[in-house]
C-alpha atoms as a PDB file:
ATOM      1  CA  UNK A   1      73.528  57.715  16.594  1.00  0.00           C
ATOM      2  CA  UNK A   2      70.841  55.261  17.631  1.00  0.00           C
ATOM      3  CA  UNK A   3      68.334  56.619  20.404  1.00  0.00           C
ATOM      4  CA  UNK A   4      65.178  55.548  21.724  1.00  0.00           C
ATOM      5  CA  UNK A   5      63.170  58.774  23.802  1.00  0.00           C
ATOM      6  CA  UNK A   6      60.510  57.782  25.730  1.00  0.00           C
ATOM      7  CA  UNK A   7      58.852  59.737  28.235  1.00  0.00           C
ATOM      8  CA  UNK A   8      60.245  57.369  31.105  1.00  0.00           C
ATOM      9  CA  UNK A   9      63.657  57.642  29.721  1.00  0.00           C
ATOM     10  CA  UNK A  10      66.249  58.040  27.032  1.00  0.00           C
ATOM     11  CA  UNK A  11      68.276  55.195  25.816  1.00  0.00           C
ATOM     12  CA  UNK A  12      71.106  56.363  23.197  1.00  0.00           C
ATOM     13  CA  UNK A  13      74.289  54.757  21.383  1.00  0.00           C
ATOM     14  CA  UNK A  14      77.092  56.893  19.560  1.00  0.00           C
ATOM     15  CA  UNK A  15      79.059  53.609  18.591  1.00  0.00           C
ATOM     16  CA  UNK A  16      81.278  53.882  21.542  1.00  0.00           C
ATOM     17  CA  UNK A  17      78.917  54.860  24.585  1.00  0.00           C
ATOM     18  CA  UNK A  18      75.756  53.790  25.662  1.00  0.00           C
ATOM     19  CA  UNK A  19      73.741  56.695  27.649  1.00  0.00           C
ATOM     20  CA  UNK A  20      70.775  55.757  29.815  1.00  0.00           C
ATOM     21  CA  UNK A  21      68.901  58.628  30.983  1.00  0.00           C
ATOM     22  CA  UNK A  22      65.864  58.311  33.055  1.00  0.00           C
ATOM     23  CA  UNK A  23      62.798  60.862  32.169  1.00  0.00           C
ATOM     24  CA  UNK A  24      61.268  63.192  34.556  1.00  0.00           C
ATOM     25  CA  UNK A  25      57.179  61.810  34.306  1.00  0.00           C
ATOM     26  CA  UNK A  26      56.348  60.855  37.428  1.00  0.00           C
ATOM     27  CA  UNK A  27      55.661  57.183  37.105  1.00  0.00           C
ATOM     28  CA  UNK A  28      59.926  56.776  36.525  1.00  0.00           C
ATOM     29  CA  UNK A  29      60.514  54.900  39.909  1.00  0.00           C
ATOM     30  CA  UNK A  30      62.590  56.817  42.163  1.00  0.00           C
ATOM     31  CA  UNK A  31      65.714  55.232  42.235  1.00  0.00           C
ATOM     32  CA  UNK A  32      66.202  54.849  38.324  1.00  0.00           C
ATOM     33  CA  UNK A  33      65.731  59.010  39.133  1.00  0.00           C
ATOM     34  CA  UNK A  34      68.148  58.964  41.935  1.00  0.00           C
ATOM     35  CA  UNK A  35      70.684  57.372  39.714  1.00  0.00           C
ATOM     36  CA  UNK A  36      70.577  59.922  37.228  1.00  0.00           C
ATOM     37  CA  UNK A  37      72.429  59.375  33.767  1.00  0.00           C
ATOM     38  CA  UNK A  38      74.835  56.085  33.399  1.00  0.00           C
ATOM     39  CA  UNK A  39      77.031  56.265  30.666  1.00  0.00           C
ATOM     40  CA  UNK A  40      78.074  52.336  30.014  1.00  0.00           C
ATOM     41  CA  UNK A  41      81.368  52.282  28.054  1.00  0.00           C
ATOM     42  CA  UNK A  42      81.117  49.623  25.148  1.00  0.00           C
ATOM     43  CA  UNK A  43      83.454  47.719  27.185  1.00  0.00           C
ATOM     44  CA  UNK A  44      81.319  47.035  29.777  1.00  0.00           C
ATOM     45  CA  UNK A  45      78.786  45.192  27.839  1.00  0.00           C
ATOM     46  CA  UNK A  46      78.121  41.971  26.886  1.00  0.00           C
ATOM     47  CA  UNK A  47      74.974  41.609  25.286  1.00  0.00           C
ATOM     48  CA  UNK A  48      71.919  43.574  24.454  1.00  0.00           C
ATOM     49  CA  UNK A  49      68.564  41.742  24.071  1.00  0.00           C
ATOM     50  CA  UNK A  50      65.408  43.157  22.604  1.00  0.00           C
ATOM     51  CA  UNK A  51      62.433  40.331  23.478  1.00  0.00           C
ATOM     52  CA  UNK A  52      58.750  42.307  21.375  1.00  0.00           C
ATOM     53  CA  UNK A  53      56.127  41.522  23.602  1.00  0.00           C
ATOM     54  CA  UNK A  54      52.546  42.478  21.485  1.00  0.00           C
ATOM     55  CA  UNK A  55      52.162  45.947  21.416  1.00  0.00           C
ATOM     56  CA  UNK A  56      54.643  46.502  24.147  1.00  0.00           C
ATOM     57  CA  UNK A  57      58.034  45.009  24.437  1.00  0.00           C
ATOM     58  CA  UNK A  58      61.574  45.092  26.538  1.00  0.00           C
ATOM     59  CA  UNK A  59      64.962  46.189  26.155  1.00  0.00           C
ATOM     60  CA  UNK A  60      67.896  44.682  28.315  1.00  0.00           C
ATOM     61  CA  UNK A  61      71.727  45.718  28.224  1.00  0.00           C
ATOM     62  CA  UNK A  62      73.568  43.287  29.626  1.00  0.00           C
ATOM     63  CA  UNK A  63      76.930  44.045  31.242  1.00  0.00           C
ATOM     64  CA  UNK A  64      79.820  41.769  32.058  1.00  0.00           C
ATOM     65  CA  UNK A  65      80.347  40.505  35.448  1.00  0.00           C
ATOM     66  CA  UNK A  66      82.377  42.708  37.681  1.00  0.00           C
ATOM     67  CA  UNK A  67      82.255  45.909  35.089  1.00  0.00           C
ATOM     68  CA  UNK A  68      79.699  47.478  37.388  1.00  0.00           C
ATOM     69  CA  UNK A  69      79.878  48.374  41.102  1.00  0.00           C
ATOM     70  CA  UNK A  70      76.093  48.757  41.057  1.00  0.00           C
ATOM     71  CA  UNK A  71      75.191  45.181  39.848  1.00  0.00           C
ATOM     72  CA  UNK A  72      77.784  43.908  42.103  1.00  0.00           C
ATOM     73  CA  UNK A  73      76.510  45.335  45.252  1.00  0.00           C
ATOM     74  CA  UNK A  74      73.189  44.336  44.556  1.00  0.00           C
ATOM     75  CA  UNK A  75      73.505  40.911  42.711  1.00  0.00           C
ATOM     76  CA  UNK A  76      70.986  41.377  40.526  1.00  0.00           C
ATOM     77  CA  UNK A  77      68.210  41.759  43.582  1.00  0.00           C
ATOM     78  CA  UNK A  78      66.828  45.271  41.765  1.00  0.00           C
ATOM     79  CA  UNK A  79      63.069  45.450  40.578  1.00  0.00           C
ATOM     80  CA  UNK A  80      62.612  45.487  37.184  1.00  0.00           C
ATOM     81  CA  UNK A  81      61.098  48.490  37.387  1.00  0.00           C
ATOM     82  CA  UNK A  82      64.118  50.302  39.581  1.00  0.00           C
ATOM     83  CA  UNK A  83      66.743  48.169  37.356  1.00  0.00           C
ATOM     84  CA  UNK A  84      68.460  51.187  35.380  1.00  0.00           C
ATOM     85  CA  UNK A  85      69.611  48.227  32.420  1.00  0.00           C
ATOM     86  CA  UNK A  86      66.015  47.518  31.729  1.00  0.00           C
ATOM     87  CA  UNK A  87      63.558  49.575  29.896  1.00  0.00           C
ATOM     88  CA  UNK A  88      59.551  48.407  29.345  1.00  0.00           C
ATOM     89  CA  UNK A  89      59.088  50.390  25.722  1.00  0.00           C
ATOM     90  CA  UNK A  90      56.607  52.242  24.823  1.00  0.00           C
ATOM     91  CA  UNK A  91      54.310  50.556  21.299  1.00  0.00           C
ATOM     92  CA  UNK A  92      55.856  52.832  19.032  1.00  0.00           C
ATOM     93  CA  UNK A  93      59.290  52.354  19.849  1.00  0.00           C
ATOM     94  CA  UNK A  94      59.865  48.613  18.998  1.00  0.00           C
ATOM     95  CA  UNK A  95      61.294  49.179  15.468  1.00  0.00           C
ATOM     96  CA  UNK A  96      63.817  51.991  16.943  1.00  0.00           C
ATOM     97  CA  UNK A  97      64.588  49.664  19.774  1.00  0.00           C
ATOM     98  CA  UNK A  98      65.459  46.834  17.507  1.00  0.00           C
ATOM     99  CA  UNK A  99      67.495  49.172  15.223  1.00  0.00           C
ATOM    100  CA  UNK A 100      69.584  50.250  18.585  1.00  0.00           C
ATOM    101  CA  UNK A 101      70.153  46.757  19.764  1.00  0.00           C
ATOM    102  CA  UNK A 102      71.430  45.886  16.181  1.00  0.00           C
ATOM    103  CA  UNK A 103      73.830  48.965  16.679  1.00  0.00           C
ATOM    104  CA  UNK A 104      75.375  47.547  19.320  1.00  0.00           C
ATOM    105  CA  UNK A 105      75.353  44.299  18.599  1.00  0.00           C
ATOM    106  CA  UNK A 106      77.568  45.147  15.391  1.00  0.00           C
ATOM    107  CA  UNK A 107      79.997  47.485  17.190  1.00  0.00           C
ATOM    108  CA  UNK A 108      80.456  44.281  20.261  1.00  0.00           C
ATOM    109  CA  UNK A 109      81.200  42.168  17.120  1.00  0.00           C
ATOM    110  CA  UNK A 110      83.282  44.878  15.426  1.00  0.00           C
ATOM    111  CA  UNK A 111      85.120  45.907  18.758  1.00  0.00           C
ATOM    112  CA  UNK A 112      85.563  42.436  19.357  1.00  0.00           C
ATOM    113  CA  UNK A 113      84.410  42.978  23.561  1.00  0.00           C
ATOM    114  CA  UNK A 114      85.135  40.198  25.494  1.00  0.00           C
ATOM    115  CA  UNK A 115      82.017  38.694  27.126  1.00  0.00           C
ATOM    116  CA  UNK A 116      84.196  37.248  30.551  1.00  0.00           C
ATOM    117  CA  UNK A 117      84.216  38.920  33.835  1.00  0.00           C
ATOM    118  CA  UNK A 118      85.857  41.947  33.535  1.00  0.00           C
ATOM    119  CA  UNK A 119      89.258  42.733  35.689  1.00  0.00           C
ATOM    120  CA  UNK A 120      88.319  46.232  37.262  1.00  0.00           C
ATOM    121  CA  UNK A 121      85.336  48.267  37.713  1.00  0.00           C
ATOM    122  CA  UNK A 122      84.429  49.755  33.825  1.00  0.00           C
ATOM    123  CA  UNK A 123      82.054  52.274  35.569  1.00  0.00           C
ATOM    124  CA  UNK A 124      82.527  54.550  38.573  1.00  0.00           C
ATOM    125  CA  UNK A 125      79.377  53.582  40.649  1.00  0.00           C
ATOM    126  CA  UNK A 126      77.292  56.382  42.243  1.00  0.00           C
ATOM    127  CA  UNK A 127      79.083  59.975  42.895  1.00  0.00           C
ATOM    128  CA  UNK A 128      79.934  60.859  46.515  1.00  0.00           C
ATOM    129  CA  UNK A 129      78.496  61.993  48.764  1.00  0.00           C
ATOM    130  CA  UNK A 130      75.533  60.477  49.167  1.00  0.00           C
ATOM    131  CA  UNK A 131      73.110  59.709  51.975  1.00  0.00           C
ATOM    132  CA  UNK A 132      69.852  58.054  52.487  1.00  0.00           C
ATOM    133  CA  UNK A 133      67.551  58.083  54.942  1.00  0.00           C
ATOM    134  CA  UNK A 134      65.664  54.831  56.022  1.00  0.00           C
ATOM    135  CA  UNK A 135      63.677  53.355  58.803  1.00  0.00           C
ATOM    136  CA  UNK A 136      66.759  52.186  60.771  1.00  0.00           C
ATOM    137  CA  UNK A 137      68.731  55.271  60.630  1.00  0.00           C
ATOM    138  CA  UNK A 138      70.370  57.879  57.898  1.00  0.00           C
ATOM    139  CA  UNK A 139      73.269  55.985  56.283  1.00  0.00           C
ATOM    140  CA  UNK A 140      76.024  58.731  54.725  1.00  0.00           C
ATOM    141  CA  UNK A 141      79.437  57.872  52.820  1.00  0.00           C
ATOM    142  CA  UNK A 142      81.959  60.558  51.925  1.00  0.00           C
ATOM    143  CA  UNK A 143      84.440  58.371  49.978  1.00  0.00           C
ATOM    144  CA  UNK A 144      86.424  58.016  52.651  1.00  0.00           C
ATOM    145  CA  UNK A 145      83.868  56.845  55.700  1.00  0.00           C
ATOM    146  CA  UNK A 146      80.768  55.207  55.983  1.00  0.00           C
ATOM    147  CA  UNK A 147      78.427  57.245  58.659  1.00  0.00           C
ATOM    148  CA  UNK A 148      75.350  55.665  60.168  1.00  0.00           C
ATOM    149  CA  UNK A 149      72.624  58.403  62.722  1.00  0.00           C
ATOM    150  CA  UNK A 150      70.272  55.929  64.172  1.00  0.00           C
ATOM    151  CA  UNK A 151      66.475  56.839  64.089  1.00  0.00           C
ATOM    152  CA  UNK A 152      64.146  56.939  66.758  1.00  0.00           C
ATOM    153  CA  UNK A 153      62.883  53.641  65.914  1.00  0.00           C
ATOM    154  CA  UNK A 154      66.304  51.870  66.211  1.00  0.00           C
ATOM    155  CA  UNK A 155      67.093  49.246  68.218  1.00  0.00           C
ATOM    156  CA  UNK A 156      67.732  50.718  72.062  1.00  0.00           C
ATOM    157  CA  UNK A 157      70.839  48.797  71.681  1.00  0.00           C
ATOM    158  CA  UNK A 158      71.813  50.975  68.575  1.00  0.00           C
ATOM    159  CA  UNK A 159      70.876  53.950  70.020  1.00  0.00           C
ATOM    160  CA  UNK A 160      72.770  53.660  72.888  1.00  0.00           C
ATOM    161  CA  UNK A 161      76.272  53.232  70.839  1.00  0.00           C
ATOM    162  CA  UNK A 162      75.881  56.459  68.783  1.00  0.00           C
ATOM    163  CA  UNK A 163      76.553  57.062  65.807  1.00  0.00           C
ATOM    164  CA  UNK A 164      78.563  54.620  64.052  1.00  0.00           C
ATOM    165  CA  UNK A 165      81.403  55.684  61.708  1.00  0.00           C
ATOM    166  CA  UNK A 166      83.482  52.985  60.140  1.00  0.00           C
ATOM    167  CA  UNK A 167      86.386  54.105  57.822  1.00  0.00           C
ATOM    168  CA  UNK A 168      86.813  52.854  54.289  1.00  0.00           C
ATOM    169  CA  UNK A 169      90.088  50.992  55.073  1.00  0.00           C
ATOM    170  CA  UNK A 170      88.242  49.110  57.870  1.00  0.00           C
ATOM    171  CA  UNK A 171      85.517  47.521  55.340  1.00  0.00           C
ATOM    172  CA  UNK A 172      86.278  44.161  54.022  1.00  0.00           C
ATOM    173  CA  UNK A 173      82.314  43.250  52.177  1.00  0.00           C
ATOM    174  CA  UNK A 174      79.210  45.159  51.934  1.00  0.00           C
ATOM    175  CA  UNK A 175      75.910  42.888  52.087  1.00  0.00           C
ATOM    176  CA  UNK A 176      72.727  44.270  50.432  1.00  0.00           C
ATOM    177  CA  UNK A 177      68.927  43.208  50.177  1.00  0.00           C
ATOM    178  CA  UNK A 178      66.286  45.333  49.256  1.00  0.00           C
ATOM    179  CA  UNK A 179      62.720  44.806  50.798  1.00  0.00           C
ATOM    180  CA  UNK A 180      60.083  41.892  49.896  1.00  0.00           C
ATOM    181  CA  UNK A 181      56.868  40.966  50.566  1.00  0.00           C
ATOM    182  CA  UNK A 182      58.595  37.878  52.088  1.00  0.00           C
ATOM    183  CA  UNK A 183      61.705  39.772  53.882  1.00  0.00           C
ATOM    184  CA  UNK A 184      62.667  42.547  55.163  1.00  0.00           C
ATOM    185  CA  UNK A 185      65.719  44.858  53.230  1.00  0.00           C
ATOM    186  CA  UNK A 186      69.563  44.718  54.645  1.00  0.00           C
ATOM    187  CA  UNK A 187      72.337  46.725  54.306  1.00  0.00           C
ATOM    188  CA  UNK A 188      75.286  45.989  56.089  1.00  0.00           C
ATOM    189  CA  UNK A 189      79.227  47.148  56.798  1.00  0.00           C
ATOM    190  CA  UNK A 190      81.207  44.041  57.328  1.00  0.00           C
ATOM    191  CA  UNK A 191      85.055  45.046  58.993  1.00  0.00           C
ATOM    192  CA  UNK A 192      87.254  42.457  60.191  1.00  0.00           C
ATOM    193  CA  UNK A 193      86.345  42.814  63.743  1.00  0.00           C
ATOM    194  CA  UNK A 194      82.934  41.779  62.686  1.00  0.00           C
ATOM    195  CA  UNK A 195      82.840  39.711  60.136  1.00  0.00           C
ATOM    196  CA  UNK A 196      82.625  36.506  63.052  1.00  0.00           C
ATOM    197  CA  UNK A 197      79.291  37.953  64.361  1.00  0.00           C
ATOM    198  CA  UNK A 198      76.126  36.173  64.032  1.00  0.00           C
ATOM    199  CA  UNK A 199      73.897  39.651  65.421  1.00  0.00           C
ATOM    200  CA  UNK A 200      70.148  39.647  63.299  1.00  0.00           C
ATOM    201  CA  UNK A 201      70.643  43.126  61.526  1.00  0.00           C
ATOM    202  CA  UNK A 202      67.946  44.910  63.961  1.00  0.00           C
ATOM    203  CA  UNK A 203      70.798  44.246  66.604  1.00  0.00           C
ATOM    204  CA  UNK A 204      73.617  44.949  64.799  1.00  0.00           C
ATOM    205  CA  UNK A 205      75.280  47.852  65.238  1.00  0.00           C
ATOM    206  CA  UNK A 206      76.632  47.753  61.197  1.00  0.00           C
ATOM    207  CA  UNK A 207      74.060  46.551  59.845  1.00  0.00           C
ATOM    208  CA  UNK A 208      70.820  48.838  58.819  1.00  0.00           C
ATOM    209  CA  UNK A 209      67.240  46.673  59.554  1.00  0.00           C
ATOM    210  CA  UNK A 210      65.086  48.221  56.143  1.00  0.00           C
ATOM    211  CA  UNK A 211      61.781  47.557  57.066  1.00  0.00           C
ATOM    212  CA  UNK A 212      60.020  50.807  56.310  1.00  0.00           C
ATOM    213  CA  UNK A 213      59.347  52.316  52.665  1.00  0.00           C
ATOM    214  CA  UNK A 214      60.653  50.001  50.149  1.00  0.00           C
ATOM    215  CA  UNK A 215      60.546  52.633  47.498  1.00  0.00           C
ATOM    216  CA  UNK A 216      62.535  54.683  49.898  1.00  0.00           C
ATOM    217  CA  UNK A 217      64.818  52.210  51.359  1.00  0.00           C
ATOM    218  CA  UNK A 218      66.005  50.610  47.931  1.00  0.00           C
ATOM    219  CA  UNK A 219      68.256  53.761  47.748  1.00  0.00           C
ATOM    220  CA  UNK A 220      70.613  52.424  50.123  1.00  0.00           C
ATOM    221  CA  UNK A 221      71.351  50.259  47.249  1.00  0.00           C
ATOM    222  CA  UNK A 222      73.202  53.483  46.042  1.00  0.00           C
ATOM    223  CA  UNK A 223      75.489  53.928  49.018  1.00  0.00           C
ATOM    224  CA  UNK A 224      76.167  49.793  48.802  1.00  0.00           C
ATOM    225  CA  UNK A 225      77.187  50.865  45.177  1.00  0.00           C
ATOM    226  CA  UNK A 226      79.410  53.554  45.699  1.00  0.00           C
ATOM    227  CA  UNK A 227      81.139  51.615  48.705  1.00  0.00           C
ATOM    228  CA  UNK A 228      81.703  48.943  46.270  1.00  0.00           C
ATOM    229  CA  UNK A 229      82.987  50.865  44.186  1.00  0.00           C
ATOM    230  CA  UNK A 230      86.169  51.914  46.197  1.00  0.00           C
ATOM    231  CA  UNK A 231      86.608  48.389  47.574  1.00  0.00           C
ATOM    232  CA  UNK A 232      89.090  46.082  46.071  1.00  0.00           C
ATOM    233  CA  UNK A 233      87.857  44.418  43.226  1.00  0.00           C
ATOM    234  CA  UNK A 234      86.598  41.121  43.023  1.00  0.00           C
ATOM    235  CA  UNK A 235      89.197  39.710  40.798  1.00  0.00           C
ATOM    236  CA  UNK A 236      91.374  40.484  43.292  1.00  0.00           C
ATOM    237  CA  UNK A 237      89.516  39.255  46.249  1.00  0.00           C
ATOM    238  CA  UNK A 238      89.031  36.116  44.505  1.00  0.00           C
ATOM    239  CA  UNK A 239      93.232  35.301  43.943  1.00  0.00           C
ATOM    240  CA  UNK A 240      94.391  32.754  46.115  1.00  0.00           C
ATOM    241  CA  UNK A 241      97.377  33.123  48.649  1.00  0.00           C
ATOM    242  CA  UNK A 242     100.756  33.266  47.856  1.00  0.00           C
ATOM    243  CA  UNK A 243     102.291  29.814  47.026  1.00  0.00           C
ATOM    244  CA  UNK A 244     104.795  28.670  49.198  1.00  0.00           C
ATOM    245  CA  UNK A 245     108.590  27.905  48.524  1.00  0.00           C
ATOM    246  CA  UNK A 246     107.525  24.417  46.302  1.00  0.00           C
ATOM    247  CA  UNK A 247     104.436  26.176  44.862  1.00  0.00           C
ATOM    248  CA  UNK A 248     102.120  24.768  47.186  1.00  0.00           C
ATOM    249  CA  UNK A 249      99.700  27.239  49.118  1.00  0.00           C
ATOM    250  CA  UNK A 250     101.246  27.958  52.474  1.00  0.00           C
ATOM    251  CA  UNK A 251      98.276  26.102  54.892  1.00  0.00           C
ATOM    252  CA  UNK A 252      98.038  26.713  58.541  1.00  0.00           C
ATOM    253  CA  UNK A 253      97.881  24.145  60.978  1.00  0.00           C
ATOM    254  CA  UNK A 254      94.113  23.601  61.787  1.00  0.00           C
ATOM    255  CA  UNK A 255      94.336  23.551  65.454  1.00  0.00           C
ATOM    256  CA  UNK A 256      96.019  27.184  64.944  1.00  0.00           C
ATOM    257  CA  UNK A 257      93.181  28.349  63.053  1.00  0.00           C
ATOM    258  CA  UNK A 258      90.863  27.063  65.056  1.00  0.00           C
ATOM    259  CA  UNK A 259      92.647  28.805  68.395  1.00  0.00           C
ATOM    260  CA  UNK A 260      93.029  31.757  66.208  1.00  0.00           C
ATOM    261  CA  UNK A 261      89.375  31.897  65.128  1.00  0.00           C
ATOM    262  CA  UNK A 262      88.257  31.130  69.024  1.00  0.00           C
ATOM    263  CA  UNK A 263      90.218  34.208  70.330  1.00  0.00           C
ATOM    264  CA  UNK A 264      88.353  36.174  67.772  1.00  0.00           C
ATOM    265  CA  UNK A 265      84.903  35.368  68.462  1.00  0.00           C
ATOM    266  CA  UNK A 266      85.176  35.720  72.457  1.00  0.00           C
ATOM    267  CA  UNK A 267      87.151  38.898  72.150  1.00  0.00           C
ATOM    268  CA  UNK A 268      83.936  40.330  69.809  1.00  0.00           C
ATOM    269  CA  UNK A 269      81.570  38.658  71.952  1.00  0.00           C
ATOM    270  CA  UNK A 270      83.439  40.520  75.077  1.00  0.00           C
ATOM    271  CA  UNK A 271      83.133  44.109  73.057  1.00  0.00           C
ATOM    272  CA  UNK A 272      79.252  43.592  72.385  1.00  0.00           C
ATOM    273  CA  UNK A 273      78.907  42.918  76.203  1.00  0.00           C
ATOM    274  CA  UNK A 274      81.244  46.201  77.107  1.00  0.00           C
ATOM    275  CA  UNK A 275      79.092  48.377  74.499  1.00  0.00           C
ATOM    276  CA  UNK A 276      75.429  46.702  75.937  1.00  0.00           C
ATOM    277  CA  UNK A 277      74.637  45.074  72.561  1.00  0.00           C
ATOM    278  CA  UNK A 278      74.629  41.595  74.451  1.00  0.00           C
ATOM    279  CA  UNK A 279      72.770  41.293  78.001  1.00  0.00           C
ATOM    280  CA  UNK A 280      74.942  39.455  80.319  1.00  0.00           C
ATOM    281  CA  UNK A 281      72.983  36.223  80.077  1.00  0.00           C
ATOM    282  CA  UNK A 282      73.082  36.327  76.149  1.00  0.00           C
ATOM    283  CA  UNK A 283      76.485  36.680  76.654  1.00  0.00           C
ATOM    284  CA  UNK A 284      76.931  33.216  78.908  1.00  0.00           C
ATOM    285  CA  UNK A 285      74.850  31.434  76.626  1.00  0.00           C
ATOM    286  CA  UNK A 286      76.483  32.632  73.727  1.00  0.00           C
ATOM    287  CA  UNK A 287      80.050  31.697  75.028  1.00  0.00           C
ATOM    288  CA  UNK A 288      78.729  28.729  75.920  1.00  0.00           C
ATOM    289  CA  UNK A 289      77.725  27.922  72.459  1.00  0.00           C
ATOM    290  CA  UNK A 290      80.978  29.232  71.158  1.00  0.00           C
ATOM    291  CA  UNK A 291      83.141  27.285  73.190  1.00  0.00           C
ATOM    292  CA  UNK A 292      80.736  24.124  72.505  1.00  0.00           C
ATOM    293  CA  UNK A 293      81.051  24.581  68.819  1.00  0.00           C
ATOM    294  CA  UNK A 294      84.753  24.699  69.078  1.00  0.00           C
ATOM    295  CA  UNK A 295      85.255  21.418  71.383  1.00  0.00           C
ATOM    296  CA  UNK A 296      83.764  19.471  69.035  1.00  0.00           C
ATOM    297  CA  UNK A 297      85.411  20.921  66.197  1.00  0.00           C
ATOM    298  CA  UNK A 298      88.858  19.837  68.093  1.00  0.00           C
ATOM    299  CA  UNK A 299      87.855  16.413  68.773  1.00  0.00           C
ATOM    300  CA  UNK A 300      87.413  15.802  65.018  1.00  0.00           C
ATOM    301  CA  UNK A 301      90.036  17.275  63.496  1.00  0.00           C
ATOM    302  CA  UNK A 302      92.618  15.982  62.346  1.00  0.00           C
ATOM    303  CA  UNK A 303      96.308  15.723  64.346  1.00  0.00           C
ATOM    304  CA  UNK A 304      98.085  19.212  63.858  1.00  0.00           C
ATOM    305  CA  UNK A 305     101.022  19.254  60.894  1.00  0.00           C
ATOM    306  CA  UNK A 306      98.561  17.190  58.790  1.00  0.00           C
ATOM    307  CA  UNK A 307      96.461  18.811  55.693  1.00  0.00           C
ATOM    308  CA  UNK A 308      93.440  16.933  55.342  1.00  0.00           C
END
């Protein structure tokens, strides 16, 4: 057993399992907290660096891309000091953190761990339920749907729609930022009926506008992760379409997409009207635009049947 204990946290390695634990002193940032232990299968990592820095130093674990729905709903956007993989050591633990990161080292080697993107999630993402409340609105998720209570600060727009409940099956992406000094945080529910929208997020209605507490609001990073987490998996996302009868990918005419694609964004444009997201004159000048964009789109394209 290699283990480092530190105040902030607890870093330990049976040979098989790697077991982050974050302490309980109050200068542990609160979501490392909120995340409580992560046990990191062997299999999910690809590297472990240890870079001495004077009296001080770092440890990293590095996992492969797509093990971990966590990483993968925030694309490596966490703070250092929130980022659960990370750990700033204390002086007197630079020989025992060395000694651990040779441990592992050896057992990658030994194992023989692939360091390519893994096929399916190696770690389960944050347990369920969970819900977080930020300056947009209280975000919940169940595991089955993803519930959104609006605050008092909301867009009126927001407010007037309700509460917004959007079922697992009906998510296709879930887009997370956390709060800067040079932008404000985003976490948004992407479905298929509006995934052609083009709403700011303090408009739209699946979409939370994080502009409050950062320390509070990075949380939501949590529910991103544990949506992720029962989404399909990248690898998946990422396979092309069927091939056709000659092995070439079936391709629809453009014109057809484009019609296709057209009908889409009016039809959602029509729905933000009927629920009073969209004003009636953002709503002419946004068809307008719409039907613009898509004129000259036709009158460069090529002739229909062809594949460019």
């Amino acid at each position: 057993m290699a283990e480092i204990i530190q105040r902030d946290g607890t870093w330990a390695f049976d040979g098989s399992t790697v077991r982050i634990t974050p302490g309980l002193h109050r200068s542990v940032p609160l979501f490392r907290r909120a995340c409580g232990e992560i046990a990191v299968p062997l299999e999910a990592v690809s590297g472990v660096d240890h870079e001495p820095d004077g009296g001080r130093g770092r440890l990293r674990l590095r996992l492969r891309a797509g093990a971990d729905p966590l990483l993968e709903a925030t694309g490596g956007r966490l703070p250092e000091a929130a980022d659960p993989y990370r750990l700033r050591l204390d002086p007197r633990r630079s020989a025992a953190a060395g000694y651990l990161a040779g441990e592992i080292r050896r057992a990658l080697l030994l194992d023989r761990v692939p360091t390519g993107p893994a096929g399916s999630y190696l770690l389960a993402g944050p347990p369920v339920p969970v819900s977080v409340r930020t300056s947009d609105g209280t975000v919940s998720f169940d595991g089955a749907r993803v519930r959104i209570d609006w605050a008092a600060t909301s867009d009126r727009a927001k407010r007037a729609l309700g509460p917004r409940v959007i079922a697992l099956g009906d998510l296709t992406a879930v887009q997370w930022r956390p709060t800067s000094p040079r932008a404000e945080g985003l976490l948004r529910f992407v479905t298929r009926e509006t995934a052609v929208r083009a709403l700011p997020p303090e408009r739209d209605p699946g979409a939370l506008d994080l502009w409050g507490s950062a320390r509070r609001d990075l949380l939501t990073a949590l529910v991103a992760a544990a949506v992720t987490a029962r989404l399909p998996h990248p690898s998946t996302r990422a396979a092309g379409p069927p091939p056709g009868r000659r092995g070439r990918p079936l391709v629809p005419s453009a014109r057809t997409g484009r019609h296709d694609v057209l009908l889409r964004r009016l039809r959602a444009l029509g729905e933000l009207h009927r629920d009073g997201v969209l004003t009636d004159e953002e709503l002419a000048r946004t068809r307008a635009a719409v039907l613009r964009g898509s004129a000259s789109a036709a009158a460069g394209a090529p002739a229909e049947g062809t594949v460019s």
